[in-house]
PDB file of N, CA and C in Angstrom:
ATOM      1  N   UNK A   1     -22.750   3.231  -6.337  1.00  0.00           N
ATOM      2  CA  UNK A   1     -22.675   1.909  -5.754  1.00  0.00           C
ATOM      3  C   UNK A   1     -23.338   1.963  -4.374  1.00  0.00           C
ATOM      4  N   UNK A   2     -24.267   1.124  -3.858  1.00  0.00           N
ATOM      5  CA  UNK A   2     -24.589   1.099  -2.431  1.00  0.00           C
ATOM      6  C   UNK A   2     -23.771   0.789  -1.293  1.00  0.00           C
ATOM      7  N   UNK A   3     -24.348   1.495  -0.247  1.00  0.00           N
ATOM      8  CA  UNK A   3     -23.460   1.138   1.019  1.00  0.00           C
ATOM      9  C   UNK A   3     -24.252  -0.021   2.026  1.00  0.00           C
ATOM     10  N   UNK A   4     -23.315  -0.482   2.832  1.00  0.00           N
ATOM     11  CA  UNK A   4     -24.159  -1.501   3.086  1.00  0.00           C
ATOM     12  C   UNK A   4     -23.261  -1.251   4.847  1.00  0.00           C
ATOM     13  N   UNK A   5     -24.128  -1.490   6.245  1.00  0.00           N
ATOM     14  CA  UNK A   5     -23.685  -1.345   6.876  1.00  0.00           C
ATOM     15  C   UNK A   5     -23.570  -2.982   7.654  1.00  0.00           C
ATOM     16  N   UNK A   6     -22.362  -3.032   8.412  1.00  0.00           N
ATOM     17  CA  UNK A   6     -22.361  -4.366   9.028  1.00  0.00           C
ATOM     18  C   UNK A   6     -22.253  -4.105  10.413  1.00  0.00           C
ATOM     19  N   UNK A   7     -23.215  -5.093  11.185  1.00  0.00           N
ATOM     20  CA  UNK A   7     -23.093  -4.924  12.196  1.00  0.00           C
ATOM     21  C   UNK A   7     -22.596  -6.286  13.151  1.00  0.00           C
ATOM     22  N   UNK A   8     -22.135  -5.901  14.114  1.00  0.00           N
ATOM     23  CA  UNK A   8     -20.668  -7.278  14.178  1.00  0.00           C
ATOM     24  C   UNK A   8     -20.997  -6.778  16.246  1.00  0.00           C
ATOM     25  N   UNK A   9     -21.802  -8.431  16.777  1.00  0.00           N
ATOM     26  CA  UNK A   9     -21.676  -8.531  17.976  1.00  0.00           C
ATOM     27  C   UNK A   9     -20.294  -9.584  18.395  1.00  0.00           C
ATOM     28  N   UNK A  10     -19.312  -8.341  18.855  1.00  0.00           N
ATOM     29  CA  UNK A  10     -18.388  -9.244  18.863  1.00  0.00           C
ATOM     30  C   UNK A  10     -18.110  -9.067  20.819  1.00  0.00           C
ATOM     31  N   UNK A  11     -18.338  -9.956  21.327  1.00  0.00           N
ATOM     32  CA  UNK A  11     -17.667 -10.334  22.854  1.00  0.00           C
ATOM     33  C   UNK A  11     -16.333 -10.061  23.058  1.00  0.00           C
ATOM     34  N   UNK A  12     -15.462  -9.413  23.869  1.00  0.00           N
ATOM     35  CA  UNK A  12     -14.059  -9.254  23.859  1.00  0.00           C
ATOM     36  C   UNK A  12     -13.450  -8.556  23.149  1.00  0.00           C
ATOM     37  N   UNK A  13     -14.246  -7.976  22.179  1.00  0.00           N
ATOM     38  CA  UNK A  13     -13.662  -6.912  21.250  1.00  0.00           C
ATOM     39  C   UNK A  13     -12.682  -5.713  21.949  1.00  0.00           C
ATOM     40  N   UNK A  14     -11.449  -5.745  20.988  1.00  0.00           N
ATOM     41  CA  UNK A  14     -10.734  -4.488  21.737  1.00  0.00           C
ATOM     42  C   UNK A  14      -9.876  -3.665  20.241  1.00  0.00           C
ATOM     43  N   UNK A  15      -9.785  -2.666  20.384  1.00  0.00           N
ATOM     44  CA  UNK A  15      -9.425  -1.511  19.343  1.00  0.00           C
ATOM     45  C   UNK A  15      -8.143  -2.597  18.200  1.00  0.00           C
ATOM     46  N   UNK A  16      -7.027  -3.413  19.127  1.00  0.00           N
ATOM     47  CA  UNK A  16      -6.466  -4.025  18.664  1.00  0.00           C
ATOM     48  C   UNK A  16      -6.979  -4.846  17.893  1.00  0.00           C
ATOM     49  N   UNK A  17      -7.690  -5.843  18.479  1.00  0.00           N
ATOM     50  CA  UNK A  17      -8.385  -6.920  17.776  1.00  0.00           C
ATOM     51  C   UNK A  17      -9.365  -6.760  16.191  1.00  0.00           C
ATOM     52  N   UNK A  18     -10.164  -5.540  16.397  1.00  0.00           N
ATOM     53  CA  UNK A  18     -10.747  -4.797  15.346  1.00  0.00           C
ATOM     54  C   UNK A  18      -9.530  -3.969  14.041  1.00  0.00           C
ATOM     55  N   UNK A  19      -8.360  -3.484  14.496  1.00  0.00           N
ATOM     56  CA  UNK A  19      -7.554  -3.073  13.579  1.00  0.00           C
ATOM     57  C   UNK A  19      -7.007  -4.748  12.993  1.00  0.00           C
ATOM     58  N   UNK A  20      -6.717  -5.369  13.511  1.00  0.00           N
ATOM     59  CA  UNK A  20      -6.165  -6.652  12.838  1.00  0.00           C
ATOM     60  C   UNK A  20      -7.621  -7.630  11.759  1.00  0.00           C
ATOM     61  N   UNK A  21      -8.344  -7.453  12.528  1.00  0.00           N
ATOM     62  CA  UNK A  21      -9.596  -7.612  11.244  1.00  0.00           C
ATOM     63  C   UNK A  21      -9.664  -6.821  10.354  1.00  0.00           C
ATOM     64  N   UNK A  22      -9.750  -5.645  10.559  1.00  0.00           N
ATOM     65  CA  UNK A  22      -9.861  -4.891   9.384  1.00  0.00           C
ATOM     66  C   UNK A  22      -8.819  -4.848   8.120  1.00  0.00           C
ATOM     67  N   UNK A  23      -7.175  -5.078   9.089  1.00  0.00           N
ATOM     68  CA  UNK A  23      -5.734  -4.959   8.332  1.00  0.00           C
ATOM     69  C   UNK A  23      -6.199  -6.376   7.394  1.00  0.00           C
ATOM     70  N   UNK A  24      -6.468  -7.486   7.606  1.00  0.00           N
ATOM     71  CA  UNK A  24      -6.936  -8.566   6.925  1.00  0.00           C
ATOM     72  C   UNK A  24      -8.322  -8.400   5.714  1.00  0.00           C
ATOM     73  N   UNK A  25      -9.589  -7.798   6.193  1.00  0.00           N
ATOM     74  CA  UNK A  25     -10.718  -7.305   5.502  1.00  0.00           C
ATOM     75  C   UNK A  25      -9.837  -6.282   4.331  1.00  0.00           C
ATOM     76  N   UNK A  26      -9.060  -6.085   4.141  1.00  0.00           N
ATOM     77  CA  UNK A  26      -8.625  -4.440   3.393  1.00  0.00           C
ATOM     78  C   UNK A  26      -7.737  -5.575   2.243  1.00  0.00           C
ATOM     79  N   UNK A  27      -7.036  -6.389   2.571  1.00  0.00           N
ATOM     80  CA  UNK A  27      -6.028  -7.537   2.345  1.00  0.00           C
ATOM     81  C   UNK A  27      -6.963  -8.066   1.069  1.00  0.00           C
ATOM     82  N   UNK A  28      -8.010  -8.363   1.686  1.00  0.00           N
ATOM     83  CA  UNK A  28      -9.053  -9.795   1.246  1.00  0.00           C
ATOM     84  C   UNK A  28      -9.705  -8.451  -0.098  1.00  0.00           C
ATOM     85  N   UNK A  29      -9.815  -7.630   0.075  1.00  0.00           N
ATOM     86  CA  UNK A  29     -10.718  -6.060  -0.846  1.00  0.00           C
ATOM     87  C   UNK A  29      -9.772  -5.969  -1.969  1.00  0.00           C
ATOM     88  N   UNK A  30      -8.571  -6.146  -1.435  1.00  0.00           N
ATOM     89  CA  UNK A  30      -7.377  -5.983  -2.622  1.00  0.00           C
ATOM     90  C   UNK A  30      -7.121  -7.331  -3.675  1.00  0.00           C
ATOM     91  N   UNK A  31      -7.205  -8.384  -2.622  1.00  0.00           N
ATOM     92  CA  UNK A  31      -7.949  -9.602  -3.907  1.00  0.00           C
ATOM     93  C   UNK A  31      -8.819  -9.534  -4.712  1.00  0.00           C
ATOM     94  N   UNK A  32      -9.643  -9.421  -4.205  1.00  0.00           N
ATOM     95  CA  UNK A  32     -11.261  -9.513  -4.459  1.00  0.00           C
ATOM     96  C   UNK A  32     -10.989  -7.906  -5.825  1.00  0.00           C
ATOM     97  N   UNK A  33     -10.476  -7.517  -5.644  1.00  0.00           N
ATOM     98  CA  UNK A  33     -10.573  -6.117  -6.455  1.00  0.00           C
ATOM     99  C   UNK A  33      -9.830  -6.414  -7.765  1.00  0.00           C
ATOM    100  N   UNK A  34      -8.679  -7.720  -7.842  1.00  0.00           N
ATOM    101  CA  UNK A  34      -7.833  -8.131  -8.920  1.00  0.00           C
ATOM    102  C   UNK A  34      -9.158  -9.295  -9.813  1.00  0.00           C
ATOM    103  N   UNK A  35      -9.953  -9.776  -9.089  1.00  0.00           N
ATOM    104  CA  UNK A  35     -10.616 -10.555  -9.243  1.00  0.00           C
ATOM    105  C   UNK A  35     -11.801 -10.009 -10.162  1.00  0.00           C
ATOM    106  N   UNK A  36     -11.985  -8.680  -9.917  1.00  0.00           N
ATOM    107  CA  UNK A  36     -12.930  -7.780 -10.664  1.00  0.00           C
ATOM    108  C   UNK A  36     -14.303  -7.544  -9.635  1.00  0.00           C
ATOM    109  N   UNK A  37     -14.497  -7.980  -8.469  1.00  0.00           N
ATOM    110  CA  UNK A  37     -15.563  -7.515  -7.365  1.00  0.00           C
ATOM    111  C   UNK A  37     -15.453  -6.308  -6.492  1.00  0.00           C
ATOM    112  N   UNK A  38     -15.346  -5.119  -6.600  1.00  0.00           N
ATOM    113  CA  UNK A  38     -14.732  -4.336  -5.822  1.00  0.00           C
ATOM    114  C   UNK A  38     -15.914  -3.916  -4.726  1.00  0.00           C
ATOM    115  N   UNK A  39     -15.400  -3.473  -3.353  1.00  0.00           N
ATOM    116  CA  UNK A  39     -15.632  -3.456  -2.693  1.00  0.00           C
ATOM    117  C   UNK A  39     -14.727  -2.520  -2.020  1.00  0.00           C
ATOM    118  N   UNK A  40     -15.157  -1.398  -0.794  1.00  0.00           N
ATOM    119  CA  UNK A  40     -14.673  -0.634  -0.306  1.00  0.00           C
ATOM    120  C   UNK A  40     -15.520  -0.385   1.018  1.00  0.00           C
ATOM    121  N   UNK A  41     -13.895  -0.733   2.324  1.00  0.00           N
ATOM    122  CA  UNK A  41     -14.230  -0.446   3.803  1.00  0.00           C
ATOM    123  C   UNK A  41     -14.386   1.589   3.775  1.00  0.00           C
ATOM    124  N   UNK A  42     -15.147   1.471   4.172  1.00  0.00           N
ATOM    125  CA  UNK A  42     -15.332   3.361   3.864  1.00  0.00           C
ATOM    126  C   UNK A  42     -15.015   3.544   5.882  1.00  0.00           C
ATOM    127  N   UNK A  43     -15.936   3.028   6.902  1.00  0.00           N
ATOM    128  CA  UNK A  43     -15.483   3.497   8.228  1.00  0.00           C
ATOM    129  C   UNK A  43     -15.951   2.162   9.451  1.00  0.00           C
ATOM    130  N   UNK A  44     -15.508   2.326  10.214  1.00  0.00           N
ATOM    131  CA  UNK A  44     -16.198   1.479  11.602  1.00  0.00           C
ATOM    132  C   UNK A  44     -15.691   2.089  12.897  1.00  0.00           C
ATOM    133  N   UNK A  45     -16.740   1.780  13.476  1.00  0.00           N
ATOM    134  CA  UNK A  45     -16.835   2.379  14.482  1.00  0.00           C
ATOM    135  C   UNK A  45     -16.996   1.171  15.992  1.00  0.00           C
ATOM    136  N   UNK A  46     -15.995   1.460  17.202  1.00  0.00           N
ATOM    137  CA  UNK A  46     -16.413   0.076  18.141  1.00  0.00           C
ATOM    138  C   UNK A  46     -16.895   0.732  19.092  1.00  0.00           C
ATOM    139  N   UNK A  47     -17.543   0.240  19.530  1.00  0.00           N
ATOM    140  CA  UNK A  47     -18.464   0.730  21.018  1.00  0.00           C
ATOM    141  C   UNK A  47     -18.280  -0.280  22.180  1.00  0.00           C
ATOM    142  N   UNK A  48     -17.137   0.129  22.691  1.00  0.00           N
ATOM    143  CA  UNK A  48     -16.924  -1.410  23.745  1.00  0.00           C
ATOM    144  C   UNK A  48     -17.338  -1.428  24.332  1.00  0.00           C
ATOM    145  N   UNK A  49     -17.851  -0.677  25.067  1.00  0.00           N
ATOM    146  CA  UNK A  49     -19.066  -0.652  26.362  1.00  0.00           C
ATOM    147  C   UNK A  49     -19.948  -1.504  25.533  1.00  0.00           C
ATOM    148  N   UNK A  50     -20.384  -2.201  24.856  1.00  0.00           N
ATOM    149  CA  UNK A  50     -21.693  -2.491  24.179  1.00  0.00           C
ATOM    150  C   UNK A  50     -21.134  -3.915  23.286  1.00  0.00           C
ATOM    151  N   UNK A  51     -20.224  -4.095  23.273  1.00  0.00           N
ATOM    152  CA  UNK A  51     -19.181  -5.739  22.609  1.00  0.00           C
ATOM    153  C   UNK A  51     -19.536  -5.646  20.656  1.00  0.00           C
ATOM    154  N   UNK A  52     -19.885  -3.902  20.733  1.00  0.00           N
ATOM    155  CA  UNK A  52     -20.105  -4.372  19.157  1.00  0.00           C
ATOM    156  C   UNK A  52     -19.584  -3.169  18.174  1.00  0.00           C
ATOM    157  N   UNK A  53     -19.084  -3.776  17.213  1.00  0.00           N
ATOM    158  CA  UNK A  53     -18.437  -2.834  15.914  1.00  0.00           C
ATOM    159  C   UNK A  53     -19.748  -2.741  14.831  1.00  0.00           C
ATOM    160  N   UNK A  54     -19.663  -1.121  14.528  1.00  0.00           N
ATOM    161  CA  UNK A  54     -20.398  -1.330  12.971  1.00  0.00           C
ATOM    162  C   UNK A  54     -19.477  -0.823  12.366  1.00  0.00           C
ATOM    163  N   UNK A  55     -19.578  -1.114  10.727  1.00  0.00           N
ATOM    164  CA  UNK A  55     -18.853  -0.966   9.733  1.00  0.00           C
ATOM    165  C   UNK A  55     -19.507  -0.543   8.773  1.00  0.00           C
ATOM    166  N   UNK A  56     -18.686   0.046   8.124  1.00  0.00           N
ATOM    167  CA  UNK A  56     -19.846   0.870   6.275  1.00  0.00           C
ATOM    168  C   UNK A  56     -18.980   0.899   5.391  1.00  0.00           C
ATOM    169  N   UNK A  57     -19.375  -0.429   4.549  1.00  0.00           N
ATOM    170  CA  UNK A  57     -19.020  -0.543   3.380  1.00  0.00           C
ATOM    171  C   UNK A  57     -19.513  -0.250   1.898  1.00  0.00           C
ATOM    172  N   UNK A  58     -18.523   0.074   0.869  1.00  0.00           N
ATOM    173  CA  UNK A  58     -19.539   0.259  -0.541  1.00  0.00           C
ATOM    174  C   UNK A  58     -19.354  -0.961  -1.144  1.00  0.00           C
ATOM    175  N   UNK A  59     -19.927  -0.954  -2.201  1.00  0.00           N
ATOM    176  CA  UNK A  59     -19.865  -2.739  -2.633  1.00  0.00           C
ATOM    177  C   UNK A  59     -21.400  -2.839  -3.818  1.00  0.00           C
ATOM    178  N   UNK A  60     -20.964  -3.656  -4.565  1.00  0.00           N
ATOM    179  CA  UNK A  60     -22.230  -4.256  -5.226  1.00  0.00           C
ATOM    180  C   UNK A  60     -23.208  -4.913  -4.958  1.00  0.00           C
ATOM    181  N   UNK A  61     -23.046  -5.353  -3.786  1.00  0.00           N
ATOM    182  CA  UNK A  61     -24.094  -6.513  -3.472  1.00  0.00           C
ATOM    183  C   UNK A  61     -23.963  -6.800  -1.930  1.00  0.00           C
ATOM    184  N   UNK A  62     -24.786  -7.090  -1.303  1.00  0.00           N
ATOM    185  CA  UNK A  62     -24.592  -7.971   0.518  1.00  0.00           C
ATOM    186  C   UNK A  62     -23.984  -8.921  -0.096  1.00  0.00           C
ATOM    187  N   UNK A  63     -23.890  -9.564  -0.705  1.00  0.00           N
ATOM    188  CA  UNK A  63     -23.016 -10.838  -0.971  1.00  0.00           C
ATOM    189  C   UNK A  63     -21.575 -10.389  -1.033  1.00  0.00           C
ATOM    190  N   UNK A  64     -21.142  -9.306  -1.673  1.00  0.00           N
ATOM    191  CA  UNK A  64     -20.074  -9.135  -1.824  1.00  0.00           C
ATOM    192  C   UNK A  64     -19.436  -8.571  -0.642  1.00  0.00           C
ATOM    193  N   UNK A  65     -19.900  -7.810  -0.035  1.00  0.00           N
ATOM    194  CA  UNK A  65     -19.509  -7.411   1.364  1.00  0.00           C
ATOM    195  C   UNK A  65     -19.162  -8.527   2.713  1.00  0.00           C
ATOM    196  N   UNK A  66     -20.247  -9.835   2.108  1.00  0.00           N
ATOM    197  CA  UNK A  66     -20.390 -10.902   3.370  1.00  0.00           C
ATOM    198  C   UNK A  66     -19.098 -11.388   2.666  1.00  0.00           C
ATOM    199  N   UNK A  67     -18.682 -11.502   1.288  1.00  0.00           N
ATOM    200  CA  UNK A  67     -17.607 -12.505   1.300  1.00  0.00           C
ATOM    201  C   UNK A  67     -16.247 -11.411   1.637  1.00  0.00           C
ATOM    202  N   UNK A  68     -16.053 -10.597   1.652  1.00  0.00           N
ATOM    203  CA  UNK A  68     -14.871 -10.258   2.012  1.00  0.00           C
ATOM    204  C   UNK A  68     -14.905 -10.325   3.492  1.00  0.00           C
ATOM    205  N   UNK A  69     -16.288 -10.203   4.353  1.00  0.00           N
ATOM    206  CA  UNK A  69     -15.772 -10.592   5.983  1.00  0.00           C
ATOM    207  C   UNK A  69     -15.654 -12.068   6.333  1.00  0.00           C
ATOM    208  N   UNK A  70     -15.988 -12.778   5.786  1.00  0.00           N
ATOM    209  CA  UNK A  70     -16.262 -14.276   5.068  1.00  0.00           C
ATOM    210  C   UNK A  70     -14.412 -14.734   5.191  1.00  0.00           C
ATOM    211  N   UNK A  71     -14.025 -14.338   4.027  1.00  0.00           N
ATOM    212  CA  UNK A  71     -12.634 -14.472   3.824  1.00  0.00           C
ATOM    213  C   UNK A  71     -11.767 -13.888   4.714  1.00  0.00           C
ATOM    214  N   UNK A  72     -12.027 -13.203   4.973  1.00  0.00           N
ATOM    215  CA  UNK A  72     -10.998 -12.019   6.255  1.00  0.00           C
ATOM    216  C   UNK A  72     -11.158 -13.058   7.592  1.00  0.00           C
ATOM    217  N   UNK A  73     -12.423 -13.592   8.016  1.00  0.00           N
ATOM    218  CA  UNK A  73     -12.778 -13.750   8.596  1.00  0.00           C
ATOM    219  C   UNK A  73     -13.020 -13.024  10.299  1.00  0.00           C
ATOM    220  N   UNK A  74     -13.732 -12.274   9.534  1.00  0.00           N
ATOM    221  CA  UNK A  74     -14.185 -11.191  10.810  1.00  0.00           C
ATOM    222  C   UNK A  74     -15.730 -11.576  11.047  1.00  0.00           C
ATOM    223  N   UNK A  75     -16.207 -11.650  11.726  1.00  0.00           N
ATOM    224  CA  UNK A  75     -17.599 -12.183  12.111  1.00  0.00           C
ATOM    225  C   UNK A  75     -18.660 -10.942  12.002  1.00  0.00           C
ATOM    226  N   UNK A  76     -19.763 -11.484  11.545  1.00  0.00           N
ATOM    227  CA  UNK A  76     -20.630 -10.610  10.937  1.00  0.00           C
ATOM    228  C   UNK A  76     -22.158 -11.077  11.771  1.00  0.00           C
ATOM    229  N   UNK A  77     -22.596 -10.446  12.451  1.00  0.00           N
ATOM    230  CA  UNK A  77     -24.167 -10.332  13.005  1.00  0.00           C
ATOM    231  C   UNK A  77     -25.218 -10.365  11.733  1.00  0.00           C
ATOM    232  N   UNK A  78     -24.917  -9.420  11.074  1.00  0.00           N
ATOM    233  CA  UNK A  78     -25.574  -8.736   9.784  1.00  0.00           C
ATOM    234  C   UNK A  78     -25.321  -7.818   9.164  1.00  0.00           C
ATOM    235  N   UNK A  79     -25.960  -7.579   7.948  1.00  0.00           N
ATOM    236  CA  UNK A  79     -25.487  -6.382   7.071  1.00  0.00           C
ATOM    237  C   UNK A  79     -27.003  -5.908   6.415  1.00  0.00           C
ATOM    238  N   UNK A  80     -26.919  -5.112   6.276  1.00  0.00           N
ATOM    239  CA  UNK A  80     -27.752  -4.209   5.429  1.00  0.00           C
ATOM    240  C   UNK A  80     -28.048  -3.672   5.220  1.00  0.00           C
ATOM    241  N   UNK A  81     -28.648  -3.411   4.185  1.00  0.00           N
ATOM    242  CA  UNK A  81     -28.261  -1.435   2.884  1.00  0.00           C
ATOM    243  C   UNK A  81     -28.486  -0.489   4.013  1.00  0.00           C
ATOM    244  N   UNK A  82     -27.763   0.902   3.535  1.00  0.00           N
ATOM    245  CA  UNK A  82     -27.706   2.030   4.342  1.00  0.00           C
ATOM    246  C   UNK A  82     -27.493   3.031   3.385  1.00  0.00           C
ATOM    247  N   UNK A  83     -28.223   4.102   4.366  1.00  0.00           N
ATOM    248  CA  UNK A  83     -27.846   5.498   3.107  1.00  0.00           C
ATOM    249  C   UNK A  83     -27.277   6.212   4.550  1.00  0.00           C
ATOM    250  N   UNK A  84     -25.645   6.658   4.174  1.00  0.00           N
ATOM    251  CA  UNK A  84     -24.936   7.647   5.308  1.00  0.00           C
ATOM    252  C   UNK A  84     -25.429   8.672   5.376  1.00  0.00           C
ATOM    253  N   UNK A  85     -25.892   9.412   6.111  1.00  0.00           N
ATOM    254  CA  UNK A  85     -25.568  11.187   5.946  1.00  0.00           C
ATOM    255  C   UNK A  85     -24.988  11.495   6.800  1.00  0.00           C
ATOM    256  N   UNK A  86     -24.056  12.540   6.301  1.00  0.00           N
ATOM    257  CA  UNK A  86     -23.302  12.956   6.986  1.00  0.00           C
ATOM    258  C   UNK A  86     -23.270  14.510   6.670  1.00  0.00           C
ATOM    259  N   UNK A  87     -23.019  15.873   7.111  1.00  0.00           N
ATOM    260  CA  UNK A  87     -23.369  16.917   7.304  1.00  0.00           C
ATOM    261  C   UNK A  87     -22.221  17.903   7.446  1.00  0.00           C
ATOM    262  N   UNK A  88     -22.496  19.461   6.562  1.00  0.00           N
ATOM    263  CA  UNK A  88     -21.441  20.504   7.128  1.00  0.00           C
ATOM    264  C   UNK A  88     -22.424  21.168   7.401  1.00  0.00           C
ATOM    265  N   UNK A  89     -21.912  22.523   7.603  1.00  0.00           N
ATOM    266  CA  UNK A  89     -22.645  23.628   8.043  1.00  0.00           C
ATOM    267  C   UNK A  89     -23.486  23.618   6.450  1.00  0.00           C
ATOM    268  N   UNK A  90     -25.231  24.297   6.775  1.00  0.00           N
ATOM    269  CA  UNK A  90     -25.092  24.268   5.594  1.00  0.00           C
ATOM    270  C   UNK A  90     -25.492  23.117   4.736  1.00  0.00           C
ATOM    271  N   UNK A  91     -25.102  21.978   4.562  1.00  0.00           N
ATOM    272  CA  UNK A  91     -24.978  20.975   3.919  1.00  0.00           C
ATOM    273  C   UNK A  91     -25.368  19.709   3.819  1.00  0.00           C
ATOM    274  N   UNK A  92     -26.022  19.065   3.572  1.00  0.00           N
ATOM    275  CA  UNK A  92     -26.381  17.394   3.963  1.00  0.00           C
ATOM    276  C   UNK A  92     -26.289  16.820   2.800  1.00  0.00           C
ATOM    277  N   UNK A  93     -25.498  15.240   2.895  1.00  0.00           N
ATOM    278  CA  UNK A  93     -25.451  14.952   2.067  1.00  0.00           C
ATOM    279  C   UNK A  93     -25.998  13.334   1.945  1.00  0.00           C
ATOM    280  N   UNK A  94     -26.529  12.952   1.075  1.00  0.00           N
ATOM    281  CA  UNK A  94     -27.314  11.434   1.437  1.00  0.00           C
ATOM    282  C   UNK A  94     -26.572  10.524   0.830  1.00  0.00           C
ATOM    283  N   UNK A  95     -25.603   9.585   1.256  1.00  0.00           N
ATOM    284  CA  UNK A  95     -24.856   8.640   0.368  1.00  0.00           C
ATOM    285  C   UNK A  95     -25.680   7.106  -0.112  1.00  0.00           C
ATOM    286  N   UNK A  96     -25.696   6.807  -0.809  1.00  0.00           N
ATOM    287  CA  UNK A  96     -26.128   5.484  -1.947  1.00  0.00           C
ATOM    288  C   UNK A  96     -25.366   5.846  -3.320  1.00  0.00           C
ATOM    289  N   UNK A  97     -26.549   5.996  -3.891  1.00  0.00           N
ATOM    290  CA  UNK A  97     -26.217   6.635  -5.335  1.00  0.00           C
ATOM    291  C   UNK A  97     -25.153   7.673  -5.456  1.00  0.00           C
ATOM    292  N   UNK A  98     -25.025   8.445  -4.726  1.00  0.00           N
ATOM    293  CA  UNK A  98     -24.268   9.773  -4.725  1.00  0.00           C
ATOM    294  C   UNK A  98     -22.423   9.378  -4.296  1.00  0.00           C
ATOM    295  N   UNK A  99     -22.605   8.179  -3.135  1.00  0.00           N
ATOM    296  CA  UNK A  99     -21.449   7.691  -3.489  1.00  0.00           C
ATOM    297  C   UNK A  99     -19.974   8.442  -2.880  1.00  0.00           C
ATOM    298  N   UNK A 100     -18.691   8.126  -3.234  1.00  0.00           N
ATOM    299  CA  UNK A 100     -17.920   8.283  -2.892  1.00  0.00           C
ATOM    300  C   UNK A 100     -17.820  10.095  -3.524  1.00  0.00           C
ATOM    301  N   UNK A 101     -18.177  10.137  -4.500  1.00  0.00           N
ATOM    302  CA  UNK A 101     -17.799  11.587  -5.058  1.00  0.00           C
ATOM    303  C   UNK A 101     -18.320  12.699  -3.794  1.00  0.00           C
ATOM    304  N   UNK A 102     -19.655  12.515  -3.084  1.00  0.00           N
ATOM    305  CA  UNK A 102     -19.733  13.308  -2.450  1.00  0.00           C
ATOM    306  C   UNK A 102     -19.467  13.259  -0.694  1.00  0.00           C
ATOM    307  N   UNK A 103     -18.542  12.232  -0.580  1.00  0.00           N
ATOM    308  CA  UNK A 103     -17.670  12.039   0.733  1.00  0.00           C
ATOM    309  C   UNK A 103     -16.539  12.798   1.020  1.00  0.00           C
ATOM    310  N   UNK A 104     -16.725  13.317   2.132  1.00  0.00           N
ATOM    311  CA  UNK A 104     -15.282  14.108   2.615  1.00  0.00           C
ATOM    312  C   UNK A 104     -14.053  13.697   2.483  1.00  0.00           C
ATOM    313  N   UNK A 105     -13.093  14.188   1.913  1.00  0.00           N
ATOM    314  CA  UNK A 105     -11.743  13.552   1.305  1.00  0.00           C
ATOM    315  C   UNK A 105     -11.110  12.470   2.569  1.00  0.00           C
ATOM    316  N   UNK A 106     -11.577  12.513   3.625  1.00  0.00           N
ATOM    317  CA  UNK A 106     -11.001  11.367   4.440  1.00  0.00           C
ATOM    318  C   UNK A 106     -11.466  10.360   4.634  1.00  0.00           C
ATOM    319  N   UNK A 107     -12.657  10.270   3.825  1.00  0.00           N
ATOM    320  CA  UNK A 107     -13.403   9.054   3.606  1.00  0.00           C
ATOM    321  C   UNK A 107     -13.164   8.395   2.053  1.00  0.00           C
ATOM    322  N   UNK A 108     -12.517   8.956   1.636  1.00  0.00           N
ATOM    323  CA  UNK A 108     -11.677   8.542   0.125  1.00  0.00           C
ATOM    324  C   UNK A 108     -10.741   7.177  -0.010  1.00  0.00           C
TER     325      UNK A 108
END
């Protein structure tokens, strides 16, 4: 499944404010998942010095990703496709296709 990254200029942003979007975005994933669209918050990251959160989601589609921040209503700059890598000793790994199977169990 692809990942899709969102990037979110948010003004006033604070660690609080971003956990209560997300506690809602995760809410809206668990609908959306009874519904048969699944979608998965994998990480985000806030940079307050800078008023902006990115996020990396898996998902079928930018559409499907925009409607769960859509519904959550967390505000969205933009989104679009991303391949993670992320690295051990040793190791690199390129996420799209490859997906959740080859993510570190805390990204599960």
């Amino acid at each position: 499944m692809p990942t899709y990254l969102v990037e979110r200029y948010w003004p006033g942003v604070t660690s609080e404010l971003l956990l209560e979007a997300l506690n809602r975005g995760r809410r809206v994933i668990e609908q959306m998942s009874t519904e048969g669209t699944c979608v998965r918050d994998i990480i985000s990251v806030l940079i307050p010095g800078e008023e902006v959160v990115f996020s990396l989601y898996e998902g079928p589609s930018v559409g499907a990703v925009r409607q769960v921040n859509e519904r959550a209503d967390i505000r969205v700059s933009r989104i679009v496709e991303a391949i993670w890598v992320w690295g051990q000793p040793g190791r690199l790994v390129a996420t799209a296709a490859d997906s959740a199977a080859s993510l570190p169990q805390r990204f599960r």
